[in-house]
PDB file of N, CA and C in Angstrom:
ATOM      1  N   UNK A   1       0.845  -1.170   0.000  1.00  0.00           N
ATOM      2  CA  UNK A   1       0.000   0.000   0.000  1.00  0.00           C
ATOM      3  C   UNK A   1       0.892   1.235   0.000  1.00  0.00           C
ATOM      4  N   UNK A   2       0.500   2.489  -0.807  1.00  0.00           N
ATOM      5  CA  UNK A   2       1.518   3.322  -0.694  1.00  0.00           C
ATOM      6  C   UNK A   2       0.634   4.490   0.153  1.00  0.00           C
ATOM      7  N   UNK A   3       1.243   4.962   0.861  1.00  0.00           N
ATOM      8  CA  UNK A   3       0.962   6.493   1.916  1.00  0.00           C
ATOM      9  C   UNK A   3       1.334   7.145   2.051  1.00  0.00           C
ATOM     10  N   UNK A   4       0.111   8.192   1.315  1.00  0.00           N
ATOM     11  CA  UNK A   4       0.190   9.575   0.645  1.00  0.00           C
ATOM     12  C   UNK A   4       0.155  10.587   1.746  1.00  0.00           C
ATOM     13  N   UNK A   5       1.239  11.504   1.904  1.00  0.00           N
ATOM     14  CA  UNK A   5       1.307  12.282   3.215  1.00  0.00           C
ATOM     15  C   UNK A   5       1.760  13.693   2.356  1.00  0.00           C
ATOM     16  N   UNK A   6       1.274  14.873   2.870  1.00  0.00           N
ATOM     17  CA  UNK A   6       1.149  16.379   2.113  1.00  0.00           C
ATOM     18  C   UNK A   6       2.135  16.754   3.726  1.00  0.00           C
ATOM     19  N   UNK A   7       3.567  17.451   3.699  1.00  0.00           N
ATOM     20  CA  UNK A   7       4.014  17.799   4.861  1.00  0.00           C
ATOM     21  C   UNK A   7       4.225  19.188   4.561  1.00  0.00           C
ATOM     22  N   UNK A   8       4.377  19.840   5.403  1.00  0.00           N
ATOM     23  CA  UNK A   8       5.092  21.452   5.540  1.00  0.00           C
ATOM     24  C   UNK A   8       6.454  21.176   5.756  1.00  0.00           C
ATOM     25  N   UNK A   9       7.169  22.580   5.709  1.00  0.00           N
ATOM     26  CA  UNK A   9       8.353  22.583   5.536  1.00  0.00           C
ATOM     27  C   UNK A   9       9.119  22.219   6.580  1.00  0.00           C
ATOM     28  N   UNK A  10       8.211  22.128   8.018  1.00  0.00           N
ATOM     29  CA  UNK A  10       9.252  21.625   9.305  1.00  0.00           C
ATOM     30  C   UNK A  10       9.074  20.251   9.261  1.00  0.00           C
ATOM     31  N   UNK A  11       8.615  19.535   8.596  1.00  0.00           N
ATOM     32  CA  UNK A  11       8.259  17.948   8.378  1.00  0.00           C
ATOM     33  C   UNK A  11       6.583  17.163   9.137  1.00  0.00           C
ATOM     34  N   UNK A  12       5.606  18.301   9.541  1.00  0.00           N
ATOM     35  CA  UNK A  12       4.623  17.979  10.321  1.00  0.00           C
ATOM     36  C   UNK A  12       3.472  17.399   9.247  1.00  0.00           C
ATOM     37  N   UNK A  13       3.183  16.608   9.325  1.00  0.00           N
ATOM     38  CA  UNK A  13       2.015  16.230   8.114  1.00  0.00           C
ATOM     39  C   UNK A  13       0.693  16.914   8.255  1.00  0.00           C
ATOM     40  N   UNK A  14       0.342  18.245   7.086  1.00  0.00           N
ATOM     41  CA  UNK A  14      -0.470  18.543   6.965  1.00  0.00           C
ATOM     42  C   UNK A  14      -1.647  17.592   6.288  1.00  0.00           C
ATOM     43  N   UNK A  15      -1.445  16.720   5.412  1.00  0.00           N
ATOM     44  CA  UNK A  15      -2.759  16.177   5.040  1.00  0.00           C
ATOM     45  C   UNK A  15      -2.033  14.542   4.854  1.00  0.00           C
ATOM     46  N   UNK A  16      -3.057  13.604   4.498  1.00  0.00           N
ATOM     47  CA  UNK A  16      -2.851  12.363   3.867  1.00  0.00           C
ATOM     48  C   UNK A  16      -3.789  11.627   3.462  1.00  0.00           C
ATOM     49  N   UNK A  17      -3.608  10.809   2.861  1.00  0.00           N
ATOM     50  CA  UNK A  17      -4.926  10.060   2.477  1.00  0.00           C
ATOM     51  C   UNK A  17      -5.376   9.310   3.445  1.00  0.00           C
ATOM     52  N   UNK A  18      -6.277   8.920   3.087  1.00  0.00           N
ATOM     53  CA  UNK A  18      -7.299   8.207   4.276  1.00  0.00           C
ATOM     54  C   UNK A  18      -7.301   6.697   4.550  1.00  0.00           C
ATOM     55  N   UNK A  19      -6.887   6.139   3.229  1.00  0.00           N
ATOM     56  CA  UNK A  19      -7.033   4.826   3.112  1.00  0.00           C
ATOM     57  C   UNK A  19      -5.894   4.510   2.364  1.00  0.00           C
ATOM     58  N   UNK A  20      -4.902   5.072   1.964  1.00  0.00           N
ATOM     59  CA  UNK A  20      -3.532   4.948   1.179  1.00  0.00           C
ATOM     60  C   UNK A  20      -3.888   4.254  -0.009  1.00  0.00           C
ATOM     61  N   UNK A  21      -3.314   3.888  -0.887  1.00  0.00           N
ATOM     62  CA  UNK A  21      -3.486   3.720  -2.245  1.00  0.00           C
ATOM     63  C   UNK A  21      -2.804   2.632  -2.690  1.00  0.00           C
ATOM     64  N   UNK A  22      -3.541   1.582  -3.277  1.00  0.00           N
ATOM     65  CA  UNK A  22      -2.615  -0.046  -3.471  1.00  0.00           C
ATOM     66  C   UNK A  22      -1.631  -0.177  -4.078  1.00  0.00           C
ATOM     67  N   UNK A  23      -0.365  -0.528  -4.086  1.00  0.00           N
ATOM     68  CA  UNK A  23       0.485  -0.840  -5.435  1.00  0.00           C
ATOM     69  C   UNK A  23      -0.116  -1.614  -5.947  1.00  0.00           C
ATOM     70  N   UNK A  24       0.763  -1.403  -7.445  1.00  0.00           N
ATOM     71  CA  UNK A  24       0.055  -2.156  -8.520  1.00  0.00           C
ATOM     72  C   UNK A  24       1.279  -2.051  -9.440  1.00  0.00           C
ATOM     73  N   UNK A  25       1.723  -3.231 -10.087  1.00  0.00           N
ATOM     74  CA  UNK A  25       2.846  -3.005 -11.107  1.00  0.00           C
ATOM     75  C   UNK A  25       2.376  -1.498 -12.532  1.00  0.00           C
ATOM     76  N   UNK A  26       1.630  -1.415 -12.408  1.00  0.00           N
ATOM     77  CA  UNK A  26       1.032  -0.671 -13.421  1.00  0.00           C
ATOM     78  C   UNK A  26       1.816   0.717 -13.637  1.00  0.00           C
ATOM     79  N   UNK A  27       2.177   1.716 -12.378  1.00  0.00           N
ATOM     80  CA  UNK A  27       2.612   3.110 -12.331  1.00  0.00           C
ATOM     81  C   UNK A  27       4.274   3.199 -13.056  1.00  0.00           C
ATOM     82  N   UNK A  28       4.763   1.620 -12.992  1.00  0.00           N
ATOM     83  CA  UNK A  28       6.134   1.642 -13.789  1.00  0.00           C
ATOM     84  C   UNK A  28       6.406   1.275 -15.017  1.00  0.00           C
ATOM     85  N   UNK A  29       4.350   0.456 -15.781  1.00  0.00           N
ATOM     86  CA  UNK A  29       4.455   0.535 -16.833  1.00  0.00           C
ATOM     87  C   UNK A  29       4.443   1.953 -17.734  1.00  0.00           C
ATOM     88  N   UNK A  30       3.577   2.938 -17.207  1.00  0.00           N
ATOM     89  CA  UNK A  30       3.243   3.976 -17.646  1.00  0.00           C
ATOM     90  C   UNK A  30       3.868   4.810 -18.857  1.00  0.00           C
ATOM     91  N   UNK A  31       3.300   5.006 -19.513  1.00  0.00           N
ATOM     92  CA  UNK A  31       4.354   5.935 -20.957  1.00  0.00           C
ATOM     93  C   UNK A  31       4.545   7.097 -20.276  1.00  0.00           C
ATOM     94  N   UNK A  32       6.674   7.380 -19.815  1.00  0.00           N
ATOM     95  CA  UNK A  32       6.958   7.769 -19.056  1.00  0.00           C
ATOM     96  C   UNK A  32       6.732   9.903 -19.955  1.00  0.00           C
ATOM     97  N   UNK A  33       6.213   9.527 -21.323  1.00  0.00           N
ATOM     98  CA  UNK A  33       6.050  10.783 -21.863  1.00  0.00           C
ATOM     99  C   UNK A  33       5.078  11.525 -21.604  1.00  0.00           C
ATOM    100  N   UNK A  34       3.705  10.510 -21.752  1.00  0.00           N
ATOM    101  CA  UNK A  34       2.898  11.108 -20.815  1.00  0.00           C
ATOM    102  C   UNK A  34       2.267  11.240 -19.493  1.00  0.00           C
ATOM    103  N   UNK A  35       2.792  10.269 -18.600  1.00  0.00           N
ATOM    104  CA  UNK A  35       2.598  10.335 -17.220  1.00  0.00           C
ATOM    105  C   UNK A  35       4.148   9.909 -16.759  1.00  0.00           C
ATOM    106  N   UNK A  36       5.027  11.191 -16.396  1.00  0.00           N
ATOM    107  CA  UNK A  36       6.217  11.124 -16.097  1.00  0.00           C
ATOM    108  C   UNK A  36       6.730  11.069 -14.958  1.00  0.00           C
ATOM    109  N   UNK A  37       5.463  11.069 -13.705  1.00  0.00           N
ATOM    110  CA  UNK A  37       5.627  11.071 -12.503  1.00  0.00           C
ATOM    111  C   UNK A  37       5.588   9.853 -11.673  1.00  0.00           C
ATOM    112  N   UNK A  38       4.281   9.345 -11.945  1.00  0.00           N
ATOM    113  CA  UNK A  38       3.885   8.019 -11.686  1.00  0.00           C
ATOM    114  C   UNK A  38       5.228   6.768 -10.982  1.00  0.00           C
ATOM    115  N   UNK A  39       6.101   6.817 -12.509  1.00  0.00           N
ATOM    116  CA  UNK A  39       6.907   6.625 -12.931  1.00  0.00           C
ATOM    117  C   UNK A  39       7.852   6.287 -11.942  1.00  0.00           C
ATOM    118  N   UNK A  40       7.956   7.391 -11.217  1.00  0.00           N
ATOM    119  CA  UNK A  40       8.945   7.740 -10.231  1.00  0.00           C
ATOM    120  C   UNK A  40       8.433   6.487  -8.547  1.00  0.00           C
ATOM    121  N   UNK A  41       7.605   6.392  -8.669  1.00  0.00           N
ATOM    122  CA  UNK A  41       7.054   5.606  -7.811  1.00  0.00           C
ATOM    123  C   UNK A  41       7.828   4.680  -7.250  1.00  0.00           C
ATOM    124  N   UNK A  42       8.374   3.571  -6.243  1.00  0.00           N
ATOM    125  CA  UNK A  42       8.713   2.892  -5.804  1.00  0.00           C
ATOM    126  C   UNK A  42       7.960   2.172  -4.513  1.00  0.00           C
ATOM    127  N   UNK A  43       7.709   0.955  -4.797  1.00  0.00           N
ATOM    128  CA  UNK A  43       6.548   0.362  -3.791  1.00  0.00           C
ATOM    129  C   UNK A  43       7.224  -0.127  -2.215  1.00  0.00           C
ATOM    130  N   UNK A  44       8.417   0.022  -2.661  1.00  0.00           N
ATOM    131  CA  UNK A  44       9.748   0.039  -0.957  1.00  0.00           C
ATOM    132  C   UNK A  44      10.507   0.540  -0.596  1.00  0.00           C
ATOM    133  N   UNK A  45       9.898   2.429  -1.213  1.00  0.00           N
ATOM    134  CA  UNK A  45      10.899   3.187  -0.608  1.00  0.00           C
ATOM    135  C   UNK A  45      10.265   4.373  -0.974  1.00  0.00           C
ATOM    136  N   UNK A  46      10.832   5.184  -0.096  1.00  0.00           N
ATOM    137  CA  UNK A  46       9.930   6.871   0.004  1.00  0.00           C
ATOM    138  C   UNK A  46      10.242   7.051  -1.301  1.00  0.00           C
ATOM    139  N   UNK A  47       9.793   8.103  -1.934  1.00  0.00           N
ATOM    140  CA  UNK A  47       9.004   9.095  -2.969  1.00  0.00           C
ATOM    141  C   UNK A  47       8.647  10.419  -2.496  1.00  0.00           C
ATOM    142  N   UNK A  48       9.374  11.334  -2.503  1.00  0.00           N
ATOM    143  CA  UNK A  48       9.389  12.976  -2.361  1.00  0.00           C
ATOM    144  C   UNK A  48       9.275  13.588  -3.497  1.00  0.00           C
ATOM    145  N   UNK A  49       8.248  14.231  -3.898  1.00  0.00           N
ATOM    146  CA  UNK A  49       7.886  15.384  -4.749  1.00  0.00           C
ATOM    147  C   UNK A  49       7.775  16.633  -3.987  1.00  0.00           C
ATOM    148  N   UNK A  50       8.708  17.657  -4.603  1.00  0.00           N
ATOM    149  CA  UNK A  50       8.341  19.139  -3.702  1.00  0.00           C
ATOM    150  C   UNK A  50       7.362  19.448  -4.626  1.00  0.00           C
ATOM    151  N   UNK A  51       7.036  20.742  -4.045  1.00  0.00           N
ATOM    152  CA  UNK A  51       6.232  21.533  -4.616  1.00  0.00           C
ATOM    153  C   UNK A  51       6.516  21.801  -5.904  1.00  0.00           C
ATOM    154  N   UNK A  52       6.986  21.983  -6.520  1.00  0.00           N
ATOM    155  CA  UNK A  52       7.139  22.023  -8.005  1.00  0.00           C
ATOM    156  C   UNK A  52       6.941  20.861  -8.616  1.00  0.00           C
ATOM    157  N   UNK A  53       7.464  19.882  -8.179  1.00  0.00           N
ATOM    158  CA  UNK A  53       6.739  18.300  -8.998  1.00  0.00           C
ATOM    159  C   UNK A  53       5.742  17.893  -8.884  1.00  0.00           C
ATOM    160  N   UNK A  54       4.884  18.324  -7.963  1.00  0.00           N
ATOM    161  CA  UNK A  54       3.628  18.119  -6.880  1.00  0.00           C
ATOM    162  C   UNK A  54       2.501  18.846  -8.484  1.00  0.00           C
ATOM    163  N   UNK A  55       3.141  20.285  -8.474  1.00  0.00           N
ATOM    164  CA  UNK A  55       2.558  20.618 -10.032  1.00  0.00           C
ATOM    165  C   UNK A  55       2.461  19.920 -10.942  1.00  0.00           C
ATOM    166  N   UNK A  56       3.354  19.283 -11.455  1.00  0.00           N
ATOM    167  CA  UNK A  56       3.642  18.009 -12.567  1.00  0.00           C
ATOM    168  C   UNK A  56       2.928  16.870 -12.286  1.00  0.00           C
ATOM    169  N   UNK A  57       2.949  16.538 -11.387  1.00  0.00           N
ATOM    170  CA  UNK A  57       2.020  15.263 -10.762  1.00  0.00           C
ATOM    171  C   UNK A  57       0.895  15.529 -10.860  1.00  0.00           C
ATOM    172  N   UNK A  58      -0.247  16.545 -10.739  1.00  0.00           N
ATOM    173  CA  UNK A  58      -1.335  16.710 -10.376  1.00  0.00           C
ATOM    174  C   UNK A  58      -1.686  16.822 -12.164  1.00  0.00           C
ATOM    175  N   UNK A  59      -1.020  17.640 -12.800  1.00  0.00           N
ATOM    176  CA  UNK A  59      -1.230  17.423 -14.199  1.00  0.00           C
ATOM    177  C   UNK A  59      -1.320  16.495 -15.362  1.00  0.00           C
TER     178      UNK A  59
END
């Protein structure tokens, strides 16, 4: 399961998901041209997007 956590800049978790979100081999098939974030995913190990990738991601 992966768990989605939104932090501020002193590391306090402002938001997260509720029910976290399943892996699935699928986010590393992805056509990395058009979903280039996904991509980045790893199902056994953190994943940090700042705020600027956080843009890219949501797009």
């Amino acid at each position: 399961m992966i768990d989605v956590q939104v932090r501020g800049e002193s590391g306090t978790i402002e938001t997260r998901a509720e029910h976290g979100v399943m892996w699935s081999p699928e986010p590393a098939g992805l056509d990395q041209l058009v979903f280039p974030m996904p991509g980045q995913l790893l199902p056994y190990a953190d994943t940090v997007f700042n705020h600027r990738l956080v843009s890219t991601l949501l797009e």
